[in-house]
Structure formats: C-alpha cells, structure tokens
PDB file of N, CA and C in Angstrom:
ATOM      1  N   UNK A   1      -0.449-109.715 236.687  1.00  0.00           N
ATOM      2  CA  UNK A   1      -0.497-110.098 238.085  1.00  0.00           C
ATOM      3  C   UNK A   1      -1.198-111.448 238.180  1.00  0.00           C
ATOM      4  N   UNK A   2      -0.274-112.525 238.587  1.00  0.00           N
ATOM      5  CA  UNK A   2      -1.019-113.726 239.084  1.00  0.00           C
ATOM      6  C   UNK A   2      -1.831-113.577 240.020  1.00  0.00           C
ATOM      7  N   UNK A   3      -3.289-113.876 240.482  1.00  0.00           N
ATOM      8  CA  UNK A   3      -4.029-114.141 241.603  1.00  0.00           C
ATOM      9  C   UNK A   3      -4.600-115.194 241.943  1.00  0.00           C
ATOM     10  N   UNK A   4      -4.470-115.987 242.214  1.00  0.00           N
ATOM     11  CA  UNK A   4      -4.949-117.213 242.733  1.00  0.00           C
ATOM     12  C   UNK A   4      -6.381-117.259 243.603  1.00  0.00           C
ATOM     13  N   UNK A   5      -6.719-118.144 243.277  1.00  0.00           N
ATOM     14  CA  UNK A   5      -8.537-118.500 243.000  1.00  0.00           C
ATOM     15  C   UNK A   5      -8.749-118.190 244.733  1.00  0.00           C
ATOM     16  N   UNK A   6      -8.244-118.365 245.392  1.00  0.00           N
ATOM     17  CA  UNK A   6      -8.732-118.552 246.654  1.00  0.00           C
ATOM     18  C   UNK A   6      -8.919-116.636 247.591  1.00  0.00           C
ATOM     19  N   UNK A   7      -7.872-115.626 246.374  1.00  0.00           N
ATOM     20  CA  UNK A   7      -8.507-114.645 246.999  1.00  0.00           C
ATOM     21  C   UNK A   7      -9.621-114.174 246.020  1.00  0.00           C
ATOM     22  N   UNK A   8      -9.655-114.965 245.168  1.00  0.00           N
ATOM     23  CA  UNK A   8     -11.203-114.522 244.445  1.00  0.00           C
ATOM     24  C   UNK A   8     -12.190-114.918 245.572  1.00  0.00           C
ATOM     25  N   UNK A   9     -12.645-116.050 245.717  1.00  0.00           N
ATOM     26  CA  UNK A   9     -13.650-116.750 246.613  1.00  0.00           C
ATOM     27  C   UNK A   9     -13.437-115.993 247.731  1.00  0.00           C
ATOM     28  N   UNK A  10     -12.149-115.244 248.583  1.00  0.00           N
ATOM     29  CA  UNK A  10     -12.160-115.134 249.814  1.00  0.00           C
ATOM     30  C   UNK A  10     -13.507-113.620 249.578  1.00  0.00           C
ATOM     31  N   UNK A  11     -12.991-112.702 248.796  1.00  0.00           N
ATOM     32  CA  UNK A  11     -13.862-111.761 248.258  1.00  0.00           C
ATOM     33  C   UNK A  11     -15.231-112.414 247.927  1.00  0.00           C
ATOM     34  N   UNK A  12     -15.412-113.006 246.826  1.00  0.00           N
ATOM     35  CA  UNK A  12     -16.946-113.463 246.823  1.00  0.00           C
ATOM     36  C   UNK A  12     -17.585-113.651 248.121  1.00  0.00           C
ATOM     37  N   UNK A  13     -16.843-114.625 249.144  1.00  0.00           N
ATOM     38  CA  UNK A  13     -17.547-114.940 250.352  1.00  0.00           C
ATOM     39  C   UNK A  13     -17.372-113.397 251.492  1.00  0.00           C
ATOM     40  N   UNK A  14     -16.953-112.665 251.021  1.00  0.00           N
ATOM     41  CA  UNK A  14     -17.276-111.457 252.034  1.00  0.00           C
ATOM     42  C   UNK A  14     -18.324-110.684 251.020  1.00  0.00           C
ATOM     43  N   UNK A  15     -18.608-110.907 249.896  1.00  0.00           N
ATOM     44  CA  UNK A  15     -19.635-110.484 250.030  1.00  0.00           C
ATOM     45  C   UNK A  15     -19.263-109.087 248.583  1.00  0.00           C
ATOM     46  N   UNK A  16     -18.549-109.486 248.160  1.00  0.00           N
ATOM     47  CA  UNK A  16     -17.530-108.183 247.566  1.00  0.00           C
ATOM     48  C   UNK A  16     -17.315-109.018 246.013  1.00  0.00           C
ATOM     49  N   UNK A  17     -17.459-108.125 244.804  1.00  0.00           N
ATOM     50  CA  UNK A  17     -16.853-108.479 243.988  1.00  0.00           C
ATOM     51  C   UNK A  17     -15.404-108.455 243.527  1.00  0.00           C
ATOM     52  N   UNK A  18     -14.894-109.240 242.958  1.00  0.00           N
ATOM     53  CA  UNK A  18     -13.176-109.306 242.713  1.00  0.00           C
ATOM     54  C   UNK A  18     -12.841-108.558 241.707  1.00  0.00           C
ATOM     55  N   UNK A  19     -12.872-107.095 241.767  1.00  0.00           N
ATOM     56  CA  UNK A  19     -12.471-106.248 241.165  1.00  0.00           C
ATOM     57  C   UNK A  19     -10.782-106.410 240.989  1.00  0.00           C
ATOM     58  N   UNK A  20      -9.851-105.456 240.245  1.00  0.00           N
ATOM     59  CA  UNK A  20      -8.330-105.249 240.032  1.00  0.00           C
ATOM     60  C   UNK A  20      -8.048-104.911 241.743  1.00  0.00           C
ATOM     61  N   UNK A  21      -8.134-103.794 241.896  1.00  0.00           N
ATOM     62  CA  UNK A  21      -8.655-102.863 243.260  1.00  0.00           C
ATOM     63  C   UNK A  21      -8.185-104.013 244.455  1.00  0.00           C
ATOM     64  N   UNK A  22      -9.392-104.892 244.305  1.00  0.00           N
ATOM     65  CA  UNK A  22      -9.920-105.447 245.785  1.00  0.00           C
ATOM     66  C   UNK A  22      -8.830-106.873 245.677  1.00  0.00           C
ATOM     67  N   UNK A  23      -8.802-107.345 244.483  1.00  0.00           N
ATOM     68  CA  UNK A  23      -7.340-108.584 244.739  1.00  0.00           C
ATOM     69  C   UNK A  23      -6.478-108.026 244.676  1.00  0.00           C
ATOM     70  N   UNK A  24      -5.745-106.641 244.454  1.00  0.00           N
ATOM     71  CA  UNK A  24      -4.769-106.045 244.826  1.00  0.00           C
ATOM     72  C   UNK A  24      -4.664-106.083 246.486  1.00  0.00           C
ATOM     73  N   UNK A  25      -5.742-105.540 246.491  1.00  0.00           N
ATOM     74  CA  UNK A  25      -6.195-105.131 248.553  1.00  0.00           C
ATOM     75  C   UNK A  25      -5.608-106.911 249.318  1.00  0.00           C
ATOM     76  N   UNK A  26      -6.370-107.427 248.315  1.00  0.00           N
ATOM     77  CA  UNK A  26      -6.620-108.853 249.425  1.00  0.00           C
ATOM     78  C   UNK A  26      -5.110-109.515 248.970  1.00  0.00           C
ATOM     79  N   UNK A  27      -4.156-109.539 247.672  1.00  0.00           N
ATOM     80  CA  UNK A  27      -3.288-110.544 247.579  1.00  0.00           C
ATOM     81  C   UNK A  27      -1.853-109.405 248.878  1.00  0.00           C
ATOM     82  N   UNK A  28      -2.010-108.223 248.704  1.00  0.00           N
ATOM     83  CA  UNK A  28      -1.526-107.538 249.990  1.00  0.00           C
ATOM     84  C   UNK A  28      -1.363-107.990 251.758  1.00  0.00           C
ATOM     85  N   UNK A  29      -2.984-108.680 252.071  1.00  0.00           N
ATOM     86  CA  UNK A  29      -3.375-108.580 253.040  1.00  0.00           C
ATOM     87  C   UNK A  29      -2.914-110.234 253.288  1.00  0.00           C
ATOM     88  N   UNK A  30      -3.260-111.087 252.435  1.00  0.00           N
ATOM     89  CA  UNK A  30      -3.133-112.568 252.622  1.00  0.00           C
ATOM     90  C   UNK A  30      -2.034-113.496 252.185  1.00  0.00           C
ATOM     91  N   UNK A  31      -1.506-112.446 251.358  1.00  0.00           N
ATOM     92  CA  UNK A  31       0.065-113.290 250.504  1.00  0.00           C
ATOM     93  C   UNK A  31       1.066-112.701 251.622  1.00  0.00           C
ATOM     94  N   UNK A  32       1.082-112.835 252.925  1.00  0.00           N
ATOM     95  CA  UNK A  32       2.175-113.092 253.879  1.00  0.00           C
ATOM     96  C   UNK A  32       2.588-114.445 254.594  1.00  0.00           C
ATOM     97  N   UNK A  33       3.645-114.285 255.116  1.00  0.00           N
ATOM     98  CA  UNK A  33       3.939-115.371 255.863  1.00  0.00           C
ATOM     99  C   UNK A  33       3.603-114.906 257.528  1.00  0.00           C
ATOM    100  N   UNK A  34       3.770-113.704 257.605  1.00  0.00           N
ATOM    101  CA  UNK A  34       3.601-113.287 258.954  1.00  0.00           C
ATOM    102  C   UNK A  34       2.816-112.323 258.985  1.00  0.00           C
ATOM    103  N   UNK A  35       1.593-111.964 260.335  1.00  0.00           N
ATOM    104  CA  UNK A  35       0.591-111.078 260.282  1.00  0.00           C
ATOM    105  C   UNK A  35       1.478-109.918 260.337  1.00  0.00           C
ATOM    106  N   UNK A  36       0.681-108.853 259.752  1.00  0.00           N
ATOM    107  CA  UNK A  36       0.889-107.419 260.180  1.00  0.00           C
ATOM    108  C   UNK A  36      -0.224-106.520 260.617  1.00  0.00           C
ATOM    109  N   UNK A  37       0.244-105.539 261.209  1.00  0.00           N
ATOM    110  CA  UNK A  37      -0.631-103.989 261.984  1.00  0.00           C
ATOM    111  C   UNK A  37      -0.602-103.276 260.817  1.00  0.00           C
ATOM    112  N   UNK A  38      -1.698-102.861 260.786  1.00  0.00           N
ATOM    113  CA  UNK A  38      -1.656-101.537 259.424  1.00  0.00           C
ATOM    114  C   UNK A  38      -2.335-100.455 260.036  1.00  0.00           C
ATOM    115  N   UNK A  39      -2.655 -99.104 259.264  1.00  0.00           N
ATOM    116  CA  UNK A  39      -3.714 -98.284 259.035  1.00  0.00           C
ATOM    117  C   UNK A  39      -3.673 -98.271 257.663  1.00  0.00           C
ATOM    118  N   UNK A  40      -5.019 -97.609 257.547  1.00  0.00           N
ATOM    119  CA  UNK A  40      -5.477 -97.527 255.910  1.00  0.00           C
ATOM    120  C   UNK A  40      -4.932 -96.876 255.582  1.00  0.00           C
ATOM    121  N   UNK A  41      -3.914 -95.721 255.977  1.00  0.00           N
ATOM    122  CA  UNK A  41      -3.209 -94.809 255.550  1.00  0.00           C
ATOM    123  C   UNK A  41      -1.371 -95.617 254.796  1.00  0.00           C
ATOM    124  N   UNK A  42      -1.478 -96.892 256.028  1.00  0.00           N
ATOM    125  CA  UNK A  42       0.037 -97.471 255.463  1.00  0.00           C
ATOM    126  C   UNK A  42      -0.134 -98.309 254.516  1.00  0.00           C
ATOM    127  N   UNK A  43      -1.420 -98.888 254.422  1.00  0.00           N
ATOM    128  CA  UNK A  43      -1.879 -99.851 253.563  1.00  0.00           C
ATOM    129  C   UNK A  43      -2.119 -99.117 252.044  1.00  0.00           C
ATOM    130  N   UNK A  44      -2.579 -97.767 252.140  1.00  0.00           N
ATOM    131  CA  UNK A  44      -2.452 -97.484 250.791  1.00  0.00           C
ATOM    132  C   UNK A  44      -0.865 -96.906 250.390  1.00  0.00           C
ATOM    133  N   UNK A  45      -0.331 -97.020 251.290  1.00  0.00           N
ATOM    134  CA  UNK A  45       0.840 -96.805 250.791  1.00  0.00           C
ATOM    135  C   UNK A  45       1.691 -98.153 250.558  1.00  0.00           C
ATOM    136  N   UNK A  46       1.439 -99.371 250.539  1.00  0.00           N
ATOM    137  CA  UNK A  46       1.878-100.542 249.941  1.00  0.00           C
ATOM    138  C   UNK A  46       1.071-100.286 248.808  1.00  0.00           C
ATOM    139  N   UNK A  47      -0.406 -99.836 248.560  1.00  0.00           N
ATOM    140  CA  UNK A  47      -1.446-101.058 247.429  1.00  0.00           C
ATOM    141  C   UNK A  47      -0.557 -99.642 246.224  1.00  0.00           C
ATOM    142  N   UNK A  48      -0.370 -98.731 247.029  1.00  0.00           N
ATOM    143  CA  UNK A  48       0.361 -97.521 245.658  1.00  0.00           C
ATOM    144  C   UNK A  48       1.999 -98.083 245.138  1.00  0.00           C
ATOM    145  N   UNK A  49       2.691 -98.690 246.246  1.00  0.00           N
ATOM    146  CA  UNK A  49       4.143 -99.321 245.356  1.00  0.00           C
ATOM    147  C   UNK A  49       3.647-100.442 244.604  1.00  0.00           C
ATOM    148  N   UNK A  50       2.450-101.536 244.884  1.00  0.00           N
ATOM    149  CA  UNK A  50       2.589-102.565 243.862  1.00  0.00           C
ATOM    150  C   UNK A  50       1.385-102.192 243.207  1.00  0.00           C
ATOM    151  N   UNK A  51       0.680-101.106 242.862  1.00  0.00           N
ATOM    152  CA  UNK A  51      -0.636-101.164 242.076  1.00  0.00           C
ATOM    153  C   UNK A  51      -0.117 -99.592 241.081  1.00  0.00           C
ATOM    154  N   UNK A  52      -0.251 -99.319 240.060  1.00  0.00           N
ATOM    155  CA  UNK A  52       0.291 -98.634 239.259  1.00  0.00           C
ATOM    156  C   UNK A  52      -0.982 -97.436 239.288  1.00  0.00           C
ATOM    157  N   UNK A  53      -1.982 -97.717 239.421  1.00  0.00           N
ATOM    158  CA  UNK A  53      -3.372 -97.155 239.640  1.00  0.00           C
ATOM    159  C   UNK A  53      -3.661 -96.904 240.901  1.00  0.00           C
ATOM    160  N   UNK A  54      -4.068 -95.435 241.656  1.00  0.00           N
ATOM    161  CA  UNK A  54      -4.840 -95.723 242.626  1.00  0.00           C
ATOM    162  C   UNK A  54      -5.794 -95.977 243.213  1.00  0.00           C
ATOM    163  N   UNK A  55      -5.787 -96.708 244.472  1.00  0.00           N
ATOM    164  CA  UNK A  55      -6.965 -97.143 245.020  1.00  0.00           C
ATOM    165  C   UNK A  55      -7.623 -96.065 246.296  1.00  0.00           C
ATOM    166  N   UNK A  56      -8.873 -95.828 246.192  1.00  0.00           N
ATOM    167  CA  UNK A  56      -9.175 -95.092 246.864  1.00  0.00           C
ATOM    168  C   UNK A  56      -9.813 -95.103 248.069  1.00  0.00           C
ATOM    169  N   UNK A  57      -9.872 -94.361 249.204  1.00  0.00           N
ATOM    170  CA  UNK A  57      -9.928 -94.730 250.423  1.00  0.00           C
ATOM    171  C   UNK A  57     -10.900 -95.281 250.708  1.00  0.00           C
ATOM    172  N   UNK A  58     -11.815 -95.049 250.106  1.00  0.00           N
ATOM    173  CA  UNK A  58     -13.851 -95.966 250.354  1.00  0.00           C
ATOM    174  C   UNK A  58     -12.747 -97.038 249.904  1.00  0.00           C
ATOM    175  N   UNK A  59     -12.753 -97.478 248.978  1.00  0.00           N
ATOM    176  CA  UNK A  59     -12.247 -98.923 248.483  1.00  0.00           C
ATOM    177  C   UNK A  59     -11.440 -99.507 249.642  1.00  0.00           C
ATOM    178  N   UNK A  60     -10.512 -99.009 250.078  1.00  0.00           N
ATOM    179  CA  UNK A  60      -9.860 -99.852 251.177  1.00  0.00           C
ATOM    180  C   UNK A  60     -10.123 -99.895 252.275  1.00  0.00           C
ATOM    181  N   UNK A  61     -11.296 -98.933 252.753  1.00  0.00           N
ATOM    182  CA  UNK A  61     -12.078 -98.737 254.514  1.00  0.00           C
ATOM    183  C   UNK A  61     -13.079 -99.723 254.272  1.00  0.00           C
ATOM    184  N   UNK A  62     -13.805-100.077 252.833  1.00  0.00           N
ATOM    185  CA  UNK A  62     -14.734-101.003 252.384  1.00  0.00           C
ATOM    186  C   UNK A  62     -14.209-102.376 252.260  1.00  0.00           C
ATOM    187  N   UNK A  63     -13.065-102.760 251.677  1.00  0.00           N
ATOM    188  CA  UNK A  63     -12.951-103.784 251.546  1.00  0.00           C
ATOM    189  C   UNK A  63     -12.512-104.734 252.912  1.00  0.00           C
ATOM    190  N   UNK A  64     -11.367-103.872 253.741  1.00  0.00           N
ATOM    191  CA  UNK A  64     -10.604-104.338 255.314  1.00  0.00           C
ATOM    192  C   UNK A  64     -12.364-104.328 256.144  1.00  0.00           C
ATOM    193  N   UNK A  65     -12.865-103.919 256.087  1.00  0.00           N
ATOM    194  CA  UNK A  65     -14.501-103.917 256.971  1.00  0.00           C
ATOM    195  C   UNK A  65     -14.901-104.958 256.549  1.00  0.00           C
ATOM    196  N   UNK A  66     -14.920-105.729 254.727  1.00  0.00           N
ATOM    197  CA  UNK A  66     -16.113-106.879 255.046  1.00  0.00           C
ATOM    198  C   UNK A  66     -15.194-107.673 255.042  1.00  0.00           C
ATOM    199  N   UNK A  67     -13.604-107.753 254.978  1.00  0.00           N
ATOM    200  CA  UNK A  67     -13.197-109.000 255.619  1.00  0.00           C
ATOM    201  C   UNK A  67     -13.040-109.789 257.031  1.00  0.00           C
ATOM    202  N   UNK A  68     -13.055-107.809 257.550  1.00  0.00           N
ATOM    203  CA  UNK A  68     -13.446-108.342 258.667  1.00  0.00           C
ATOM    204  C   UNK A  68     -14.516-109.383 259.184  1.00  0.00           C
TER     205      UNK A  68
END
C-alpha cells in the first residue's frame, strides 16, 4: 500500500501515531475527490474491503474523534 507523507503528518498532527490501522482509516477518509456521510459502522465496512486485517471499533471511534 502506497501512503503518502501527508496522511502520515495529518495523523502525527492529530495527535495519533501512523499505525497500518490508522493510514488505512485516514487514506479512506482523505483519498476522495468528493466528501462523504459515514457511520462507523459503514466505514468499517469500506476499511474491511480494502484492509485484509480487521480494524476495530475503539480504533475507528478513536481515530474519526481526533481528526475531528
């Protein structure tokens, strides 16, 4: 998986380390062209078609909170 430096830093600057997990979460959330509506419930159902591993719900109620 390519990730590009800028969702590393976007993570560092929330405060979060750049785990597999969390640039999965963030290249999800920021590699669009157009915003989307989620719940954490639809969102783990994208990070489960492109992440072979799952991610678990602290991880994604944790990570969407400090980007907020």
């Amino acid at each position: 998986m390519n990730i590009p430096k800028s969702h590393i830093e976007r993570l560092r600057m929330s405060g979060l380390r750049p785990t597999k997990q969390r640039l999965t979460i963030s290249k999800i959330l920021f590699d669009r062209k157009e915003t989307f509506h989620f719940t954490i419930d639809n969102l783990k159902k994208i990070t489960e078609k492109n992440c072979k591993k799952n991610i678990s719900l602290a991880t994604l109620y944790n990570t969407v909170h400090a980007f907020k």
